[in-house]
Protein backbone atom coordinates (compact mmCIF):
# COMPACT_ATOMS: atom_id res chain seq x y z
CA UNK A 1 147.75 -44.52 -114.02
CA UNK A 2 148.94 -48.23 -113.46
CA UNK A 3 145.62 -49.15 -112.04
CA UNK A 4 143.88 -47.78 -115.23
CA UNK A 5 145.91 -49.33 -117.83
CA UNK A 6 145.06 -52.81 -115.72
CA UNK A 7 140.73 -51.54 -115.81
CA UNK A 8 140.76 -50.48 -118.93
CA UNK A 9 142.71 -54.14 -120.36
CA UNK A 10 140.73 -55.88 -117.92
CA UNK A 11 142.32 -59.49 -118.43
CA UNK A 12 145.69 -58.94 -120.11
CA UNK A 13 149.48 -60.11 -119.71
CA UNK A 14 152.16 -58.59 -117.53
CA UNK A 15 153.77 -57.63 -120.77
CA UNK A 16 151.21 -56.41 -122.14
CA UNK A 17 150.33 -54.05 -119.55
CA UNK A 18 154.25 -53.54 -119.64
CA UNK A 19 153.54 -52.12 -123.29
CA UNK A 20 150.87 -50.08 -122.75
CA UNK A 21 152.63 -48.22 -119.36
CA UNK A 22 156.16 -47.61 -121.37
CA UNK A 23 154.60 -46.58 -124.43
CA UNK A 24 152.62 -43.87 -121.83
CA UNK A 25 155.50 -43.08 -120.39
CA UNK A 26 157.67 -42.57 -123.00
CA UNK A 27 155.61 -40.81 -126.13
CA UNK A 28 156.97 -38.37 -127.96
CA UNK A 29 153.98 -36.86 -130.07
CA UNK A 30 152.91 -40.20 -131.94
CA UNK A 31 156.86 -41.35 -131.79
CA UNK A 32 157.79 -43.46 -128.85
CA UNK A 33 160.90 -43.72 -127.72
CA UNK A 34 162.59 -47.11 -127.08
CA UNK A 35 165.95 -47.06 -124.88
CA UNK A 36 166.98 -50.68 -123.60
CA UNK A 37 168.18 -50.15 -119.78
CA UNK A 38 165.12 -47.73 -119.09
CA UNK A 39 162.66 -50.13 -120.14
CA UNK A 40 163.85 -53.18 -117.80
CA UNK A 41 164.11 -50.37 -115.09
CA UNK A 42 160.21 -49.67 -115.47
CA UNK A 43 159.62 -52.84 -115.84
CA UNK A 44 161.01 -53.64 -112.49
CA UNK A 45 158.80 -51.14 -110.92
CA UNK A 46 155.95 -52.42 -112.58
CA UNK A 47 156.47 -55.33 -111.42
CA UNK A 48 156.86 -53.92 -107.67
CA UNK A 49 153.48 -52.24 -108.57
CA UNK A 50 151.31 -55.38 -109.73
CA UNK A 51 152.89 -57.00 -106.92
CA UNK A 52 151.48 -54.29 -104.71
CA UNK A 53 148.22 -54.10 -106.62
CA UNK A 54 147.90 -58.17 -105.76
CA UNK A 55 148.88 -57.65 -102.26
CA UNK A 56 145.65 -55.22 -101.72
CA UNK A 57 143.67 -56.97 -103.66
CA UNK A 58 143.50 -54.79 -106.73
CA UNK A 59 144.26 -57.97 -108.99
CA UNK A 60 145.20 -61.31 -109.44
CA UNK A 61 148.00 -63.12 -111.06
CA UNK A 62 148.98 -66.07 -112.70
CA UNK A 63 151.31 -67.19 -114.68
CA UNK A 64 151.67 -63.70 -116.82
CA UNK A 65 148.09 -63.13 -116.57
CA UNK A 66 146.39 -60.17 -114.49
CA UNK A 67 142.80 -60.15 -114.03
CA UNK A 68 141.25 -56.70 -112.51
CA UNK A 69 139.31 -57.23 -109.36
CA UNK A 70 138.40 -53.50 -108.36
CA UNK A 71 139.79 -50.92 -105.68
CA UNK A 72 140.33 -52.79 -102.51
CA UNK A 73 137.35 -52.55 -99.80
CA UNK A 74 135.06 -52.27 -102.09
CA UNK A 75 132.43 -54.83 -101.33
CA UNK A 76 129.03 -54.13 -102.22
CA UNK A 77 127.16 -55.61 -99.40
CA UNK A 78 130.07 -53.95 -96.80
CA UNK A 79 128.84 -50.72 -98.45
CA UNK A 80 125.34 -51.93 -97.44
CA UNK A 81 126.00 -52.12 -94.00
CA UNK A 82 127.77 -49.27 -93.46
CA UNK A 83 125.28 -47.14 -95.27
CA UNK A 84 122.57 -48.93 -92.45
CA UNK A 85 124.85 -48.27 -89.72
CA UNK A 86 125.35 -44.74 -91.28
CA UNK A 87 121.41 -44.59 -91.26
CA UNK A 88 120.87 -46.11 -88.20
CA UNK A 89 123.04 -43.22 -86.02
CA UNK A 90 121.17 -40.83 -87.98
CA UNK A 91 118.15 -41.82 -86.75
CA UNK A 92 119.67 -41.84 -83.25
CA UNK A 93 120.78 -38.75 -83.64
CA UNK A 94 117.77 -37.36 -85.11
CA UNK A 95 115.24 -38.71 -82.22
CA UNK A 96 117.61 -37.37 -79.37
CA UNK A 97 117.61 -33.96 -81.15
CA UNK A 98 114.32 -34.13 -80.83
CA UNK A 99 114.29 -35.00 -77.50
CA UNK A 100 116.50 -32.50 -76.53
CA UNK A 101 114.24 -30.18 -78.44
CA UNK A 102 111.53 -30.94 -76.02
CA UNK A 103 113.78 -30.85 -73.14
CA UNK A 104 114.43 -27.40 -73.99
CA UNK A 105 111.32 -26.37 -74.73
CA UNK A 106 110.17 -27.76 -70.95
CA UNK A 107 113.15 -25.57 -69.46
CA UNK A 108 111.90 -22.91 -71.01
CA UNK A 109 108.21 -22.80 -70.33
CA UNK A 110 109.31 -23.94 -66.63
CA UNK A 111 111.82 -20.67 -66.20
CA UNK A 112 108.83 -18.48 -67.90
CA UNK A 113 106.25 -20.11 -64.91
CA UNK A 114 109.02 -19.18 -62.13
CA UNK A 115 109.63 -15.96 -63.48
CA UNK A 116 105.80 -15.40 -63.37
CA UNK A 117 105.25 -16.79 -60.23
CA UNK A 118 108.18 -14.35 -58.91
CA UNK A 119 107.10 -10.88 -60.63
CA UNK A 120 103.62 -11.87 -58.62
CA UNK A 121 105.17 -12.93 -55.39
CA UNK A 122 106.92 -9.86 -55.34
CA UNK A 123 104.23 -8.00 -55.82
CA UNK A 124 102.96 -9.05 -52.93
CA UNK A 125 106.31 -8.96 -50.84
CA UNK A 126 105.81 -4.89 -52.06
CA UNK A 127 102.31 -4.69 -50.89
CA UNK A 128 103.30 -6.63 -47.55
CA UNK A 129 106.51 -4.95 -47.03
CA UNK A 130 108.35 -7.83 -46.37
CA UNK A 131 111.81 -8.88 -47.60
CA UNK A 132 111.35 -12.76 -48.27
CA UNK A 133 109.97 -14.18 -51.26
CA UNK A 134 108.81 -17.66 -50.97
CA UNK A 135 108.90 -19.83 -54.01
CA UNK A 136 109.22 -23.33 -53.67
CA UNK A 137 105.79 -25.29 -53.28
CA UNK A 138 104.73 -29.06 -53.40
CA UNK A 139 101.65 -30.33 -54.51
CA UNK A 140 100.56 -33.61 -52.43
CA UNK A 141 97.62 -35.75 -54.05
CA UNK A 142 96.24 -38.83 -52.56
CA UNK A 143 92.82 -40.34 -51.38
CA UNK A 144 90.25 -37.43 -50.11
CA UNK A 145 89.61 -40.21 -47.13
CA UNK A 146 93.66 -40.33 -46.01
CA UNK A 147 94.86 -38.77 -42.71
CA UNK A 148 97.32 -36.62 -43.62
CA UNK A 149 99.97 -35.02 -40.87
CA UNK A 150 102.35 -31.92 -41.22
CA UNK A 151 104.77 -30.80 -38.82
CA UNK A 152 106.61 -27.78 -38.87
CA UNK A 153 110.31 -26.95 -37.63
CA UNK A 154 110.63 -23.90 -35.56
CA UNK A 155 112.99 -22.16 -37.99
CA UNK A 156 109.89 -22.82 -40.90
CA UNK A 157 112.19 -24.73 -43.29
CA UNK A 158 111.40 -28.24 -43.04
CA UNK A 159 108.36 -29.87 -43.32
CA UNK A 160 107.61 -33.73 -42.21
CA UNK A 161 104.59 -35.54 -43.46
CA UNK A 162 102.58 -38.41 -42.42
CA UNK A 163 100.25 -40.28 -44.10
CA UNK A 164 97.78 -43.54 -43.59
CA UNK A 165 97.03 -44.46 -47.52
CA UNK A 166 99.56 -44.17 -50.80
CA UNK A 167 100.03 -40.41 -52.21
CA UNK A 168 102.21 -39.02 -54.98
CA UNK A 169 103.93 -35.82 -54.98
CA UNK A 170 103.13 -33.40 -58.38
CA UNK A 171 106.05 -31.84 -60.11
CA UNK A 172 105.85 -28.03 -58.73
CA UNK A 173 106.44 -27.11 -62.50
CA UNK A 174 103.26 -29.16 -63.61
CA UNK A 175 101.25 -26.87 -61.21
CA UNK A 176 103.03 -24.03 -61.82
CA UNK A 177 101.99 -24.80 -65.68
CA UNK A 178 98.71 -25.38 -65.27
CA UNK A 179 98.24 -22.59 -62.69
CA UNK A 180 99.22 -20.36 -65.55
CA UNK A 181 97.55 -22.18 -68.22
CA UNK A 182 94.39 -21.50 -65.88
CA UNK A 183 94.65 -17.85 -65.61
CA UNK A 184 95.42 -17.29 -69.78
């Protein structure tokens, strides 16, 4: 209420802004009431407001003028840059979405291509009559002229190889894809 009587004067005096707060305070219908000790009471507090609204920046003072300055923090290029950095995260926020999106969607179409790959090797397993299903594979590519050597533990679970020219090792989940991708 005190702010508003200081907007809506804009550029006034204390006592005028005194005025217009007591007579708000006090009306009676269109009568307003006047009582002495009251009115140097509110005034007081008034005073302990403006002197609160100046502290925050609300106003200014002079001599027994108040100008209105606005709400405090309120600075239009501050907004600005918040609403940028507001923006900004959004974005963020938006593109790793969308990367986890696509993260997803690879988890997915990787646990359909195992699940494939196991209905068919246990198919086989059935048709075999054996009790082991063996999923892992690794797909090795490198120059068709490169010596490549694989050894074998006895127990047939590690695997040790050499080569003479650069390779690279294919994600078993790219192959797995494509196997699939191959047979659709």
């Amino acid at each position: 209420m005190y702010s508003v009587a200081t907007f809506e004067l804009g550029k006034s005096s204390d006592e005028k802004i005194f005025d217009t707060v007591f007579k708000e305070l006090h009306r009676d219908g269109d009568h307003v009431q006047e009582i002495s000790p009251n009115r140097k009471n509110i005034n007081r507090r008034l005073g302990d407001v403006l002197n609160s609204f100046e502290a925050i920046g609300m106003i200014l003072k002079g001599r027994n003028i108040v100008k209105w300055i606005g709400y405090p923090n309120y600075d239009k290029e501050e907004e600005e840059a918040e609403k940028k950095t507001l923006t900004d995260e959004k974005q963020k926020l938006e593109k790793c979405i969308q990367e986890k999106m696509k993260n997803l969607e690879t988890l997915i179409s990787q646990y359909i291509s195992f699940k494939r790959l196991l209905h068919m090797k246990r198919n086989l397993v059935k048709d075999q009559q054996q009790g082991i299903v063996n999923l892992p594979f690794i797909v090795i590519r490198t120059d068709k002229n490169t010596n490549v050597e694989c050894s074998v533990s006895s127990d047939e679970f590690q695997y040790i190889f050499t080569f003479d020219c650069p390779f690279e090792i294919l994600d078993n989940m790219e192959v797995l894809q494509k196997m699939y991708e191959n047979k659709e």
